[in-house]
C-alpha atoms as a PDB file:
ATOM      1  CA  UNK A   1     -10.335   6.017 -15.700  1.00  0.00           C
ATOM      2  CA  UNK A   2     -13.139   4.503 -16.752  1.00  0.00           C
ATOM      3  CA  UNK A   3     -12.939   1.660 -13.980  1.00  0.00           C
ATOM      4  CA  UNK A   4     -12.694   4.047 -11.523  1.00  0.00           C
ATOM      5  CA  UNK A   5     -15.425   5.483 -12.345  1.00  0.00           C
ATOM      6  CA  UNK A   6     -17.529   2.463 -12.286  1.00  0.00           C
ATOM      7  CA  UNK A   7     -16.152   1.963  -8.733  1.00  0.00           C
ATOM      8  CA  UNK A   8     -17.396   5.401  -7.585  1.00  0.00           C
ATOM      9  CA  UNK A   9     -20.772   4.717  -9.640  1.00  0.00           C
ATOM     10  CA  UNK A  10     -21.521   1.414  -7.231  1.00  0.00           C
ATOM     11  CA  UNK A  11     -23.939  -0.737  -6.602  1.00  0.00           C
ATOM     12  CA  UNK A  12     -25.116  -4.848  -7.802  1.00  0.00           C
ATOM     13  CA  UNK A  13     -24.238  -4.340 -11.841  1.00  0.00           C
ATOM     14  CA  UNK A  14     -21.033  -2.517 -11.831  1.00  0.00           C
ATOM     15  CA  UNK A  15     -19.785  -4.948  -8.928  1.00  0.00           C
ATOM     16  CA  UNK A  16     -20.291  -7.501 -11.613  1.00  0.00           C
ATOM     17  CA  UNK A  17     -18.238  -5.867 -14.194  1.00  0.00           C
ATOM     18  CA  UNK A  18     -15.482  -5.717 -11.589  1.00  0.00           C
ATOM     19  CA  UNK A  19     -15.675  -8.709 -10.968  1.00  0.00           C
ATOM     20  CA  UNK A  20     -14.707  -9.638 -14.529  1.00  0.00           C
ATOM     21  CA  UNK A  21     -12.004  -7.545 -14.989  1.00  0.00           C
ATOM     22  CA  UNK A  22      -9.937  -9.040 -12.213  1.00  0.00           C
ATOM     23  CA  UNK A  23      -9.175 -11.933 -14.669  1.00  0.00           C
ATOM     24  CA  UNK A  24      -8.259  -9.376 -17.647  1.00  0.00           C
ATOM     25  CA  UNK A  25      -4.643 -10.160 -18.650  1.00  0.00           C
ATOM     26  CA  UNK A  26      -3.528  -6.221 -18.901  1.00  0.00           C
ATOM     27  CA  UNK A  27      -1.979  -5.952 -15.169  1.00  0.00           C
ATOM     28  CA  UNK A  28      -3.583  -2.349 -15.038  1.00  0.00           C
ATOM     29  CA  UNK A  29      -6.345  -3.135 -15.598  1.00  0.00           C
ATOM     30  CA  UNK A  30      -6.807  -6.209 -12.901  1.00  0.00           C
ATOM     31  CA  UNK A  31      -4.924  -2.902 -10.731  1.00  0.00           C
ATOM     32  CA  UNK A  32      -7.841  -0.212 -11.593  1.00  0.00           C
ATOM     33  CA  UNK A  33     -10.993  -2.761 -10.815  1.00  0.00           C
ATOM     34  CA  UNK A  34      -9.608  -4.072  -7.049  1.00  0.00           C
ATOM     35  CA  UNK A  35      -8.780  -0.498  -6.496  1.00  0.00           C
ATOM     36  CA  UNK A  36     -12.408   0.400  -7.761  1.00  0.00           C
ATOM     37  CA  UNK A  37     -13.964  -2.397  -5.117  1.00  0.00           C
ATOM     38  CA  UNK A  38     -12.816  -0.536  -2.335  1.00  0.00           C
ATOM     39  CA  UNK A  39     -15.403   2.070  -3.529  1.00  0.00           C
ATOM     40  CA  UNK A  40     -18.346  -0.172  -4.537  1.00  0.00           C
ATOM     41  CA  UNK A  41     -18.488  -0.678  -0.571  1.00  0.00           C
ATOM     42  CA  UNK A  42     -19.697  -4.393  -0.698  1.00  0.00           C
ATOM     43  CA  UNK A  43     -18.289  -7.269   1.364  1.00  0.00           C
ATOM     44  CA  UNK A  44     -19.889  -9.739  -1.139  1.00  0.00           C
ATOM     45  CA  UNK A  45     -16.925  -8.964  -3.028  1.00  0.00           C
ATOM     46  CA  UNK A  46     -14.170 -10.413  -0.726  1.00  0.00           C
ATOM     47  CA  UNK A  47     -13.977 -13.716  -1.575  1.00  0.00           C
ATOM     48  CA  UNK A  48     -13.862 -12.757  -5.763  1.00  0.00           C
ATOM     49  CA  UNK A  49     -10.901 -10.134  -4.919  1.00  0.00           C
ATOM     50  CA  UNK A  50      -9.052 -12.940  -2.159  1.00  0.00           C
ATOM     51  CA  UNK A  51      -7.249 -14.236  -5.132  1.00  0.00           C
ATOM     52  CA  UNK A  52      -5.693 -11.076  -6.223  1.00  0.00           C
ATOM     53  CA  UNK A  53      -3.090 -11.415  -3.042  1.00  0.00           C
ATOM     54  CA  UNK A  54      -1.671 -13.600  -5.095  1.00  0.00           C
ATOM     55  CA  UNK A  55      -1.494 -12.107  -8.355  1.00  0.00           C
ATOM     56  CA  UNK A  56       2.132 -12.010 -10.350  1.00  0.00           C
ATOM     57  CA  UNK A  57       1.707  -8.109 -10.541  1.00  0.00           C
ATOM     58  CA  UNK A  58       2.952  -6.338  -7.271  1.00  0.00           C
ATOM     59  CA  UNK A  59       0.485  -2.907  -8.048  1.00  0.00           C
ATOM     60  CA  UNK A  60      -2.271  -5.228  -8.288  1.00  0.00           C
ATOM     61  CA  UNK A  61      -1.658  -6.979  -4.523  1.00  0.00           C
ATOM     62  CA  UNK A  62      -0.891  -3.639  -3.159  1.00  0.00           C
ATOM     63  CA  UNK A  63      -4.415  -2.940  -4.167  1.00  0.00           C
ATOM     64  CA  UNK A  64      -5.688  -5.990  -2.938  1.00  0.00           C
ATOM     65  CA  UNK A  65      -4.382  -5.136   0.273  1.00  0.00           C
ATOM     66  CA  UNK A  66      -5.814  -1.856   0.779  1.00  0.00           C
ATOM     67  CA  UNK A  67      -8.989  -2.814  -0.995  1.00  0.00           C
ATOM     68  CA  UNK A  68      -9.555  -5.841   1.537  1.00  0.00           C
ATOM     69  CA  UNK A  69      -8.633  -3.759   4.663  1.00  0.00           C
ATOM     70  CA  UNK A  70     -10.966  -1.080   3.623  1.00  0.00           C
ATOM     71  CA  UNK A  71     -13.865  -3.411   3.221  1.00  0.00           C
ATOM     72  CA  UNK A  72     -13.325  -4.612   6.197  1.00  0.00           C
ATOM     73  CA  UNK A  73     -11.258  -7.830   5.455  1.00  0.00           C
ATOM     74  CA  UNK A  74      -8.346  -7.585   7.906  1.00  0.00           C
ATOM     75  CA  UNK A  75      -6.597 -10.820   7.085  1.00  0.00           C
ATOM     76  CA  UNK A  76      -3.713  -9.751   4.974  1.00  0.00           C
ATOM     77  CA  UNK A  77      -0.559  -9.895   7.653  1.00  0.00           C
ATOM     78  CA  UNK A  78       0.086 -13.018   5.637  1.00  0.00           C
ATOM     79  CA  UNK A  79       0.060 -11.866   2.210  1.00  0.00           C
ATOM     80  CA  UNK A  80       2.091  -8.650   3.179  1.00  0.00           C
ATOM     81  CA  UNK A  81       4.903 -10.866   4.601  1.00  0.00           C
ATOM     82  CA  UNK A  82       5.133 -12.786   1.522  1.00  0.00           C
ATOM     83  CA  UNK A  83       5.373  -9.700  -0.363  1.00  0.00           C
ATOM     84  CA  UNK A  84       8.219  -7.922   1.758  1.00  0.00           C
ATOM     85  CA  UNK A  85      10.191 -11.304   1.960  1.00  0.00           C
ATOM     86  CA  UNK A  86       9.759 -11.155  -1.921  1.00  0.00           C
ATOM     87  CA  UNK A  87      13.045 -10.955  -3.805  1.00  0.00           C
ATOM     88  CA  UNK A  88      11.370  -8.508  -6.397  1.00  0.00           C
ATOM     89  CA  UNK A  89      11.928  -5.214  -5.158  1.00  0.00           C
ATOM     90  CA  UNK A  90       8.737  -3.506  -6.922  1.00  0.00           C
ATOM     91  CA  UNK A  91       6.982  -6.478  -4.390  1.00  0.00           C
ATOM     92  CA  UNK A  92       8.646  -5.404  -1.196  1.00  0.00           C
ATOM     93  CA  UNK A  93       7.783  -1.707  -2.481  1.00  0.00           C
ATOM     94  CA  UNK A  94       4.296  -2.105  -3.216  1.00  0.00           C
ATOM     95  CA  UNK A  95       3.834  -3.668  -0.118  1.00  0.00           C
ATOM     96  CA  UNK A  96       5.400  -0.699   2.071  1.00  0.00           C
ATOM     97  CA  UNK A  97       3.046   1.569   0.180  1.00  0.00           C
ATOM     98  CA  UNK A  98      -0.212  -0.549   0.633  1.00  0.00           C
ATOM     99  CA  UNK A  99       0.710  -0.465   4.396  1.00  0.00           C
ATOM    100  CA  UNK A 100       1.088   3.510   4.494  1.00  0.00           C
ATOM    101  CA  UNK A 101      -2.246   3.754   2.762  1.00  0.00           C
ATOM    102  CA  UNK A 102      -4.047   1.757   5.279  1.00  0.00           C
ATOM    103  CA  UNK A 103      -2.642   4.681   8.035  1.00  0.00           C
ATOM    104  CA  UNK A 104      -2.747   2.041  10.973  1.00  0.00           C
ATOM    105  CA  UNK A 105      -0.155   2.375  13.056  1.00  0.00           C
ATOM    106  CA  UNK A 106      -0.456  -1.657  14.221  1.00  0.00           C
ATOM    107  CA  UNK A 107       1.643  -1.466  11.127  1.00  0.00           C
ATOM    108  CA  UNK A 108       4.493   0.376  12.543  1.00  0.00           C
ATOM    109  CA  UNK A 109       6.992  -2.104  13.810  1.00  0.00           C
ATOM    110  CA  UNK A 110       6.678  -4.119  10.735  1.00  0.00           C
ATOM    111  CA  UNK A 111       7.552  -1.232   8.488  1.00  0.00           C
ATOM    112  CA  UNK A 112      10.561  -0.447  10.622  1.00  0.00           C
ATOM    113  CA  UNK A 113      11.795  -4.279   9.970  1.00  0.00           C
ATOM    114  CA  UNK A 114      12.190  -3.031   6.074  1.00  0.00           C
ATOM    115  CA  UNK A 115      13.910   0.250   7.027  1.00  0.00           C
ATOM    116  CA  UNK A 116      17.206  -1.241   6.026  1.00  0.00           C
ATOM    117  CA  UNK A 117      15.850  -2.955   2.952  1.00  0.00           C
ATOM    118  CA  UNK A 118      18.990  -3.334  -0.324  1.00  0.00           C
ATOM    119  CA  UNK A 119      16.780  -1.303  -2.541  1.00  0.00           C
ATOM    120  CA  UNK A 120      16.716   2.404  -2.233  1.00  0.00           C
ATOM    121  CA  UNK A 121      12.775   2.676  -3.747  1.00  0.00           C
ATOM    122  CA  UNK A 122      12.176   0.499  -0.822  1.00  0.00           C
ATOM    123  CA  UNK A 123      13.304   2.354   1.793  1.00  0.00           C
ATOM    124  CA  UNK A 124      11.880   6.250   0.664  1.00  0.00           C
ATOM    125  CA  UNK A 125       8.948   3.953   0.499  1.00  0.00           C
ATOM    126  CA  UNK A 126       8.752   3.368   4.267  1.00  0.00           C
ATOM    127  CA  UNK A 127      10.219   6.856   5.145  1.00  0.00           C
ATOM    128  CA  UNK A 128       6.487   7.842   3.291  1.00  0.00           C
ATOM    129  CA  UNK A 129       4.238   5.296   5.286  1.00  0.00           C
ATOM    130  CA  UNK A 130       6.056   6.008   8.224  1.00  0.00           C
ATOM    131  CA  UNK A 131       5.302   9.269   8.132  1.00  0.00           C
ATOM    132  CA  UNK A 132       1.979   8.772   7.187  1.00  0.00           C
ATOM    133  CA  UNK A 133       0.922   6.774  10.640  1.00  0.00           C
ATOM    134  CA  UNK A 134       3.145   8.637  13.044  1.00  0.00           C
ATOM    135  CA  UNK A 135       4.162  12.286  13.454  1.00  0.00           C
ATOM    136  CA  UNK A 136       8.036  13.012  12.774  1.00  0.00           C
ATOM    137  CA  UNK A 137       9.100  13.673  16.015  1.00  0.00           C
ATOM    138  CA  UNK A 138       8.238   9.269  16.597  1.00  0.00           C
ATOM    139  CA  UNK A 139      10.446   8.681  13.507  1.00  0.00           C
ATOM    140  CA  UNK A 140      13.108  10.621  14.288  1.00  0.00           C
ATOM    141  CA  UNK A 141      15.076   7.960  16.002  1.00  0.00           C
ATOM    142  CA  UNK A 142      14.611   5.158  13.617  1.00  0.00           C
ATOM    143  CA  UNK A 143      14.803   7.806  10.448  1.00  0.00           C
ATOM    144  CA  UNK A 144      17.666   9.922  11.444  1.00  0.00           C
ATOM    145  CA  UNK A 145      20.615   7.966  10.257  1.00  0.00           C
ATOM    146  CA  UNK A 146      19.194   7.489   6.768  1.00  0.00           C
ATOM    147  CA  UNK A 147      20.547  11.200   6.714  1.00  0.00           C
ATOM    148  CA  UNK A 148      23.255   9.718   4.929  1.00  0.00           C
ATOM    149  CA  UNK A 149      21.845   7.341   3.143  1.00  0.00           C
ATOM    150  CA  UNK A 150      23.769   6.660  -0.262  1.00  0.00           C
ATOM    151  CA  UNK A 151      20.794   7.243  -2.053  1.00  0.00           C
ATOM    152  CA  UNK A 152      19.753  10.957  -2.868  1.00  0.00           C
ATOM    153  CA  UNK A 153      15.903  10.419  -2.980  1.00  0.00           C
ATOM    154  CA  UNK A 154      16.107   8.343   0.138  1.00  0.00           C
ATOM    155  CA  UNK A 155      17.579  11.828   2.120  1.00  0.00           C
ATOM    156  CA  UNK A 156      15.480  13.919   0.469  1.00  0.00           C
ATOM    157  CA  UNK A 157      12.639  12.221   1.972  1.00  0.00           C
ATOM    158  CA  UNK A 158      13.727  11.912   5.364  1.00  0.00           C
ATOM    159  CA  UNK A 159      15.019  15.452   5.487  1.00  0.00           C
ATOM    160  CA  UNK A 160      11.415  16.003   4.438  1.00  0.00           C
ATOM    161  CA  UNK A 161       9.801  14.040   7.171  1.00  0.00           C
ATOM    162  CA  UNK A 162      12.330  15.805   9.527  1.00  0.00           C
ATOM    163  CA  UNK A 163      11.415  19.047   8.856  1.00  0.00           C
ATOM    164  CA  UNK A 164       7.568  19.264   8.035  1.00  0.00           C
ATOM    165  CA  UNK A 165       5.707  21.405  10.220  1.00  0.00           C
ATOM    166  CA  UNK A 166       3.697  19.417  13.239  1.00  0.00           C
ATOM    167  CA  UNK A 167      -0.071  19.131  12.263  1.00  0.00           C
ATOM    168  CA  UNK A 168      -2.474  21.307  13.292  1.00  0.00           C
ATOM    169  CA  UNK A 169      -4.840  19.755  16.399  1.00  0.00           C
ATOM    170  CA  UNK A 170      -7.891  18.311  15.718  1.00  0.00           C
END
């Protein structure tokens, strides 16, 4: 809590202090303070958060991910890849979630390729980015069959997607 709300504070001295955290050992914590960068705004940060797409913890290269993109650091395809080949399923997870944060549907052909993924956390995970970059009636055809999915979370989710009411124009 408290590194987020440094993040939200902003500006040259709480950068700093984010800066320092991304070596602390507690995985949440190296988490919270890329997640806070996305809110200190500044693109001086970039190359001290880079290193995070590597980290050993899968929440905190999510982060990285959507912490890069948002600052304008676009360069993560890579990175993502790794993470979705990654035999750890929390990996491949994390990444499908980063990806349905950043809302881009340039994303949407590489979330179908994990559709079929072993792990059941995996695959509600793309049903949920998928529906957050394209309106149901787009997923239908790729979703539908995971009607029957053996996992019970996994149809829960879809049936949700399924049947959620069309947005409202903008």
């Amino acid at each position: 809590v408290v590194i987020m709300g440094l993040g939200k504070i902003g500006g040259p001295s709480v950068a700093g202090m984010l800066v320092s955290y991304l070596k602390d050992q507690d995985d949440r914590v190296r988490a919270n303070a890329v997640e806070a960068m996305q809110f200190v705004g500044d693109q001086s940060l970039i190359n001290d958060i880079l290193p995070c797409l590597y980290d050993d913890n899968n929440r905190v290269r999510g982060n990285t991910i959507i912490t890069l993109w948002k600052l304008g650091y676009y360069q993560i395809y890579e990175a993502v890849i790794n993470m979705m080949r990654n035999q750890d399923k929390w990996m491949r997870a994390s990444a499908v979630f980063a990806l349905g944060e950043l809302k881009d549907t340039r994303f949407f052909t590489l979330l179908l390729s994990v559709l079929r993924d072993p792990d059941a956390d995996v695959r509600r995970n793309v049903i949920i980015a998928l529906a957050k970059i394209a309106p149901p009636y787009l997923l239908a055809p790729y979703i539908r069959p995971l009607r029957f999915d053996p996992d019970e979370n996994v149809r829960k989710e879809v049936m949700a997607v399924l049947t959620a009411k069309p947005a409202a124009p903008k």
